[in-house]
N, C-alpha and C. Protein backbone atom coordinates (compact mmCIF):
# COMPACT_ATOMS: atom_id res chain seq x y z
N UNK A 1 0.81 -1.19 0.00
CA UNK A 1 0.00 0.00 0.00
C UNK A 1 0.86 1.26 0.00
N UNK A 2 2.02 1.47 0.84
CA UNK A 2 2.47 2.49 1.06
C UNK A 2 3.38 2.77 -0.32
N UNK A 3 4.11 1.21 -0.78
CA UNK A 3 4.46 1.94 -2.56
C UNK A 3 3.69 2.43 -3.38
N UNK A 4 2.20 2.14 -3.10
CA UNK A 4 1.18 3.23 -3.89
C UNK A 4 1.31 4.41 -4.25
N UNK A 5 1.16 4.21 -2.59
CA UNK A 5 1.33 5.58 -2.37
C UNK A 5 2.50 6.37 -2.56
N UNK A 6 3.64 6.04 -2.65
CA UNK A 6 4.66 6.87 -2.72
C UNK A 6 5.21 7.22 -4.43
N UNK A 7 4.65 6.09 -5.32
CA UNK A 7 4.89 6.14 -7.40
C UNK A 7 3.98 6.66 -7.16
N UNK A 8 2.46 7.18 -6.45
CA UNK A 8 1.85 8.24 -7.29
C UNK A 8 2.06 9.67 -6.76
N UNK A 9 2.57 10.05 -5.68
CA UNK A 9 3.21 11.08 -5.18
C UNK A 9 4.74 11.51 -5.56
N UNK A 10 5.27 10.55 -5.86
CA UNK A 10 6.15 10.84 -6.96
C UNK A 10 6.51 11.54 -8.01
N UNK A 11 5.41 10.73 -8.94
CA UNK A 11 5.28 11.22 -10.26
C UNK A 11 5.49 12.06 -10.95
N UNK A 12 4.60 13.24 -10.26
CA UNK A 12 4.43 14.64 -10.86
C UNK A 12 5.73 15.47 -9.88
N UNK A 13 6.54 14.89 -9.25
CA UNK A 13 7.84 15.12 -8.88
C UNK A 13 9.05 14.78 -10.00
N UNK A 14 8.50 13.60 -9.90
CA UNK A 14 10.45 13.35 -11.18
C UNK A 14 9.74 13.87 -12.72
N UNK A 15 8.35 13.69 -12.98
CA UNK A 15 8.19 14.64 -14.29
C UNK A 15 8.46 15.99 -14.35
N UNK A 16 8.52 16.42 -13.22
CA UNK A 16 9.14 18.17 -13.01
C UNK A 16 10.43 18.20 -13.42
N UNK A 17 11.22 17.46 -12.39
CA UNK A 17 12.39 17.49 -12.26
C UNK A 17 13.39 16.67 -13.91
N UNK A 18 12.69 16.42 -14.59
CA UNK A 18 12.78 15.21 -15.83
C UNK A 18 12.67 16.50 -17.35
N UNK A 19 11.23 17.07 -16.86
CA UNK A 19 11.44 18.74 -17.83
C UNK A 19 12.27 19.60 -17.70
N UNK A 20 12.37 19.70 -16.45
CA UNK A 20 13.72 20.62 -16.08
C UNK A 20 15.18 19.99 -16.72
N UNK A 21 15.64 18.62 -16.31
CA UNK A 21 16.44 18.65 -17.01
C UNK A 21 16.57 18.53 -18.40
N UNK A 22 15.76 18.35 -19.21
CA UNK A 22 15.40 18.45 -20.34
C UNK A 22 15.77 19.44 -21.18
N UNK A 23 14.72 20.40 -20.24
CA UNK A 23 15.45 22.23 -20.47
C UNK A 23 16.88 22.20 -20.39
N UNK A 24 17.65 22.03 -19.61
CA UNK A 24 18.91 21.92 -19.56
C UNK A 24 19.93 21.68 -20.41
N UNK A 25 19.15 20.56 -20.87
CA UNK A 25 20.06 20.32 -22.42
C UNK A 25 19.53 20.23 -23.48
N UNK A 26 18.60 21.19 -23.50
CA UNK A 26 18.17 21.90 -24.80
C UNK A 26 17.74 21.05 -25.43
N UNK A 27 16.73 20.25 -24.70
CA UNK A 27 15.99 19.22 -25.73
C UNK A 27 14.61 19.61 -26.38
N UNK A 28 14.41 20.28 -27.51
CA UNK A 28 13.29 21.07 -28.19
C UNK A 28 11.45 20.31 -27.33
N UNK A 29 10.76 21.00 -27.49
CA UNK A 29 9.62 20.85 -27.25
C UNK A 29 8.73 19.69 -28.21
N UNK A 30 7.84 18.67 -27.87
CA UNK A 30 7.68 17.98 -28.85
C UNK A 30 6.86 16.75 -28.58
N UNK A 31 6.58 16.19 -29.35
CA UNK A 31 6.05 14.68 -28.84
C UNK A 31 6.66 13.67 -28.22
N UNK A 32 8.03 13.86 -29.09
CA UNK A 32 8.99 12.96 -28.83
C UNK A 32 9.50 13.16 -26.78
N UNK A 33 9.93 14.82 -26.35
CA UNK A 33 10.09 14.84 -25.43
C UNK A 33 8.92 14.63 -24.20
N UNK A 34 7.51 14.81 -25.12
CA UNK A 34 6.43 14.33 -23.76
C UNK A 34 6.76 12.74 -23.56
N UNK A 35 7.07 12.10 -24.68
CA UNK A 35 7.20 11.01 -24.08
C UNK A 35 8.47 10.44 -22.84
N UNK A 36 9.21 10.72 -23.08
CA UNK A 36 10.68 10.56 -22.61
C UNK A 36 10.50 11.13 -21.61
N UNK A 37 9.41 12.33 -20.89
CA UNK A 37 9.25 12.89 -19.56
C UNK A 37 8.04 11.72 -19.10
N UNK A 38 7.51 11.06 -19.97
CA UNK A 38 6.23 10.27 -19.48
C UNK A 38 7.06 9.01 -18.86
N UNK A 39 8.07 8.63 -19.76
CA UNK A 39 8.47 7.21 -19.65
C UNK A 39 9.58 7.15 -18.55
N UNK A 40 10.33 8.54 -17.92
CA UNK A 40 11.31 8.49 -17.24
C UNK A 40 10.50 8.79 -15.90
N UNK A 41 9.53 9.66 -15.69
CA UNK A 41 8.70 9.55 -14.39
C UNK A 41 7.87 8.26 -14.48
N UNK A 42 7.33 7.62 -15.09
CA UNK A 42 7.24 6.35 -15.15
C UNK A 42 7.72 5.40 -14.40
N UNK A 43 9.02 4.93 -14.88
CA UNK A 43 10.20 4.42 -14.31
C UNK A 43 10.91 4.63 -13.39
N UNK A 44 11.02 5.68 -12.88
CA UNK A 44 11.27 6.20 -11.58
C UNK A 44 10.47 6.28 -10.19
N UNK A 45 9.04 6.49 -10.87
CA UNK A 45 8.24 6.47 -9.88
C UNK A 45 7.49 5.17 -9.55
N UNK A 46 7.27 4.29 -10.60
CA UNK A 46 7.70 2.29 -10.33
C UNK A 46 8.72 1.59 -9.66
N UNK A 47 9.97 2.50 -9.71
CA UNK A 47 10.97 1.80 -9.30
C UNK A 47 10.91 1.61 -7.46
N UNK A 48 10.76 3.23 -7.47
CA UNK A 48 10.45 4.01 -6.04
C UNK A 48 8.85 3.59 -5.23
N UNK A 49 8.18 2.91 -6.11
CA UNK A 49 7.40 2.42 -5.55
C UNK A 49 7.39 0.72 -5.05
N UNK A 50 8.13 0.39 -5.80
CA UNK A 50 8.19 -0.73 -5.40
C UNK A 50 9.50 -0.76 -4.09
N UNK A 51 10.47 -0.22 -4.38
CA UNK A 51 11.11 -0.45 -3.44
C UNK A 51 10.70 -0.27 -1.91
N UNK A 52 10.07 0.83 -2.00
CA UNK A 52 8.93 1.08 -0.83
C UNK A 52 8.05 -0.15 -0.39
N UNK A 53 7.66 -0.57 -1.54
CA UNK A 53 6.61 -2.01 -1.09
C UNK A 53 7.65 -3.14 -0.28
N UNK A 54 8.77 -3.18 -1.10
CA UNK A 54 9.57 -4.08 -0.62
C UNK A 54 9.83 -4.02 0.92
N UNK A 55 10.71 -2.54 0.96
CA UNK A 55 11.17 -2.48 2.33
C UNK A 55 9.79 -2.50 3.46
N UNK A 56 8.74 -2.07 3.00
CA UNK A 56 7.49 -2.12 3.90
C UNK A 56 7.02 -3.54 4.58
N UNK A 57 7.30 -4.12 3.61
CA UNK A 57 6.69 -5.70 3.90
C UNK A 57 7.58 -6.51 4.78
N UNK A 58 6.56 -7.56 5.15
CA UNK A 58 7.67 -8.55 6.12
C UNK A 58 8.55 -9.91 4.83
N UNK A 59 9.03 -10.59 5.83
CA UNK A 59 9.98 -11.41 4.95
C UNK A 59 9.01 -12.69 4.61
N UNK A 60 8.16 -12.63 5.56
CA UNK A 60 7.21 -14.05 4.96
C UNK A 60 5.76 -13.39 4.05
N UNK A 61 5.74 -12.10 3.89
CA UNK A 61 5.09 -12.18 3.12
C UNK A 61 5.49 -11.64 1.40
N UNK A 62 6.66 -11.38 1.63
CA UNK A 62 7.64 -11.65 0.50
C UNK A 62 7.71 -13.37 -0.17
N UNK A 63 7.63 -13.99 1.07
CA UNK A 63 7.94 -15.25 0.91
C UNK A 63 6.41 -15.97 -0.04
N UNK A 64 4.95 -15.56 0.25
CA UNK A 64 4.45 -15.91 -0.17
C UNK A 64 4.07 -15.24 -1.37
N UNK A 65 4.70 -13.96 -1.78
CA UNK A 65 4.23 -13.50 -2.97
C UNK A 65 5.11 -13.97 -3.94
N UNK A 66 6.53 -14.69 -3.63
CA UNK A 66 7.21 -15.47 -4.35
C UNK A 66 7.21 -16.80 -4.86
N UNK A 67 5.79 -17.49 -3.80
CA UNK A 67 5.41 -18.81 -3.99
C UNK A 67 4.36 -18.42 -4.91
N UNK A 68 3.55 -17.82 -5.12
CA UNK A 68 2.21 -17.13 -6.21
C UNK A 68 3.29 -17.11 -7.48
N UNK A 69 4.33 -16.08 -7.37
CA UNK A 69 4.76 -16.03 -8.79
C UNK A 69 5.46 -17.33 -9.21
N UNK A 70 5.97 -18.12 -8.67
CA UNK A 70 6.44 -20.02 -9.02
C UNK A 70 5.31 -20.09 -9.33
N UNK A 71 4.01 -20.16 -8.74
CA UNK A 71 2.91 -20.78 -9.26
C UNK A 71 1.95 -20.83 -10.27
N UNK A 72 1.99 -18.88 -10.72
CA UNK A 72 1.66 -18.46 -11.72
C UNK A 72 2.73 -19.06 -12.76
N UNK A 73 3.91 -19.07 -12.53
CA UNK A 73 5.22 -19.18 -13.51
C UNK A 73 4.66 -20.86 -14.44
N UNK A 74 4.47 -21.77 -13.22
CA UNK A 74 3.85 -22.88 -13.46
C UNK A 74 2.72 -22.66 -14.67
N UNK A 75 1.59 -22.16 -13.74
CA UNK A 75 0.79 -22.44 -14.78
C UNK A 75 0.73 -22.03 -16.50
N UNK A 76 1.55 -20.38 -16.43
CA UNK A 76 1.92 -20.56 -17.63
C UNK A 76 2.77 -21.36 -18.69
N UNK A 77 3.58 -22.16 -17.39
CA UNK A 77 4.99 -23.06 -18.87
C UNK A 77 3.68 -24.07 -19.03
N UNK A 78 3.20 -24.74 -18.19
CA UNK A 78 1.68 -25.78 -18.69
C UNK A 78 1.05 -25.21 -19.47
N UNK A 79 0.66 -23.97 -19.67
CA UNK A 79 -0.13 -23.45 -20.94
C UNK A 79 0.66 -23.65 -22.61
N UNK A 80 1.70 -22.98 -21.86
CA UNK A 80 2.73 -23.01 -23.51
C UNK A 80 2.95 -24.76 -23.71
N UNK A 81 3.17 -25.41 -22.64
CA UNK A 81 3.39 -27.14 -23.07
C UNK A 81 2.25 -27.37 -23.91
N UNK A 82 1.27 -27.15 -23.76
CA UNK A 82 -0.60 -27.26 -24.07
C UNK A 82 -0.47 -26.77 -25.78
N UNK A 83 0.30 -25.64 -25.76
CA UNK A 83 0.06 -24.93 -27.30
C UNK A 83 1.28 -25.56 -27.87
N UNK A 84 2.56 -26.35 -27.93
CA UNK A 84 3.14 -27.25 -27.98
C UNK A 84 2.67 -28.18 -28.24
N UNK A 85 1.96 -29.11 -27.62
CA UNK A 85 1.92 -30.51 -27.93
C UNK A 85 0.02 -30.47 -26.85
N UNK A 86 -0.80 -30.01 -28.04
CA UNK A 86 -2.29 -30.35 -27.77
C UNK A 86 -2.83 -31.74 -26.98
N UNK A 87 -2.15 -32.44 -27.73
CA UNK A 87 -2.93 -34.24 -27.44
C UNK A 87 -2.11 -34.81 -26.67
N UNK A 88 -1.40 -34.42 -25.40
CA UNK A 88 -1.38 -34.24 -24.24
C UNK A 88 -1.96 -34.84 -23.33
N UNK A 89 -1.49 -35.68 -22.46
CA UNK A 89 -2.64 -36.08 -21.27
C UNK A 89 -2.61 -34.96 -20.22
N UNK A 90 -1.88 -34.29 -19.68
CA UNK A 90 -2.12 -33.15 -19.36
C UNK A 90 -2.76 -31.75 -19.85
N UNK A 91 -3.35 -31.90 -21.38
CA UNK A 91 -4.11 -31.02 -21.88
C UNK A 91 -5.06 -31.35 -22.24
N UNK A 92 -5.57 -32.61 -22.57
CA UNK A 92 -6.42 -33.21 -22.72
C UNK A 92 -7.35 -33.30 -21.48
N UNK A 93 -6.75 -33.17 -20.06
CA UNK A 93 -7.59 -33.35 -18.75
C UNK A 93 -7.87 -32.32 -18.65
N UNK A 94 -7.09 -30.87 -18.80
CA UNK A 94 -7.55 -29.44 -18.87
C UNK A 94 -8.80 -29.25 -20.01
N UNK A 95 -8.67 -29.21 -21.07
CA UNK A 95 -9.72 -29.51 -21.86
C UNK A 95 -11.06 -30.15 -21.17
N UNK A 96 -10.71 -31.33 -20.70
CA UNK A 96 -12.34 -32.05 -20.40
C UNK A 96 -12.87 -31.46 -19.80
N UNK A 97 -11.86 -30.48 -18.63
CA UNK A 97 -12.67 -29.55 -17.36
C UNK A 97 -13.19 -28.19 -18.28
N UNK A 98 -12.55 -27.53 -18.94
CA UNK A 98 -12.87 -26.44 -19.15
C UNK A 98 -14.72 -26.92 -20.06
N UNK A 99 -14.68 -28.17 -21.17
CA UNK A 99 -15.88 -28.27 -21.17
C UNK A 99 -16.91 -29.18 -20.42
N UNK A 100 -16.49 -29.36 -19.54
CA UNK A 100 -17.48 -29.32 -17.82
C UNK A 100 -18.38 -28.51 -17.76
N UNK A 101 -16.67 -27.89 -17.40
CA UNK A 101 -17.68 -26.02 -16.92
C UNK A 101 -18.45 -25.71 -18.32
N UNK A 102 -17.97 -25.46 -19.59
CA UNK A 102 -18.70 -24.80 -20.35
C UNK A 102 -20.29 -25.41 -20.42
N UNK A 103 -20.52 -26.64 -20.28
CA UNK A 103 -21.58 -27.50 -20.33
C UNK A 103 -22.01 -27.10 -18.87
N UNK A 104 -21.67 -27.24 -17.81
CA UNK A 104 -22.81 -26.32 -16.64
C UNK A 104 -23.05 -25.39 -16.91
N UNK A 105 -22.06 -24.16 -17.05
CA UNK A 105 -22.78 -23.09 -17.35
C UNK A 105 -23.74 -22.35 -18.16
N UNK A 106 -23.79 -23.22 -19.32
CA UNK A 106 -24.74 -23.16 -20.64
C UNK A 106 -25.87 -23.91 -19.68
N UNK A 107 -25.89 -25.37 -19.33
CA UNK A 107 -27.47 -25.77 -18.87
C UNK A 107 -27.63 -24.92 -18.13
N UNK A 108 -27.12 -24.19 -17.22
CA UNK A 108 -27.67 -23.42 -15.99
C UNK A 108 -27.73 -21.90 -17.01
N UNK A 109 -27.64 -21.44 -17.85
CA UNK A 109 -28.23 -20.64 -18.70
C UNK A 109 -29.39 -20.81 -19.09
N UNK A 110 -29.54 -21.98 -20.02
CA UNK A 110 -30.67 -22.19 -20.87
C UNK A 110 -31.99 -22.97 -20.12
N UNK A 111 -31.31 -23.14 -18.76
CA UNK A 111 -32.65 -23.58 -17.56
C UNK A 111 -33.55 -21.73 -17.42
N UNK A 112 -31.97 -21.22 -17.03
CA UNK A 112 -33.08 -19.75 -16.67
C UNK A 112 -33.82 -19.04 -17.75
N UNK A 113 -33.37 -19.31 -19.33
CA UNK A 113 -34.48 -18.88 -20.05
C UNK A 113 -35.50 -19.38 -20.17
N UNK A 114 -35.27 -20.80 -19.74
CA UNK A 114 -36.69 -21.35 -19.71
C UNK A 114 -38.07 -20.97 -18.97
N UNK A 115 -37.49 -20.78 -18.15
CA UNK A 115 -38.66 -19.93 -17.07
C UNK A 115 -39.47 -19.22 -17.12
């Protein structure tokens, strides 16, 4: 919460300070430089926010937002195995579930139009 808070209080800090130096070295007015003030307070104020999150937090709950990303990490290399090699017994069991569900949720649709 508190890195929230601190990349969006930021922001309109290092984009000041990002035009200013800009001005400095005579970098003309332009599209090109809104971006480069967008993308460097950006990045600065992400960086600074997270580090904030970091140091805010405890070590075990570091610990479990690192077991989520293994887990997410997981489920995506199983997705890409899936778009790899379809006929799969591990994609083939994902498959049967997903049309499970699609088959409950359609009868439990076409029950309530019935009504």
């Amino acid at each position: 919460m508190w890195g929230l808070v601190a990349g969006t209080v930021s922001y309109p800090l290092f984009a000041w300070y990002s035009r200013r130096y800009f001005d400095e070295q005579g970098l003309e007015h332009g599209f090109t430089r809104m971006m480069l003030v967008f993308l460097v307070a950006t990045l600065l104020s992400s960086a600074l926010g997270y580090g904030v999150s970091w140091v805010t937090s405890t070590p075990r709950s570091r610990s479990s937002q690192a077991q989520l990303q293994k887990a997410g990490t997981a489920v995506l290399d199983d997705e890409l195995k899936c778009v790899r090699n379809p006929s799969g017994a591990a994609c083939q069991s994902s498959v049967q579930q997903a049309e499970a569900t699609e088959r409950k949720l359609l009868s439990g649709f076409r029950g309530g139009r019935q009504n």
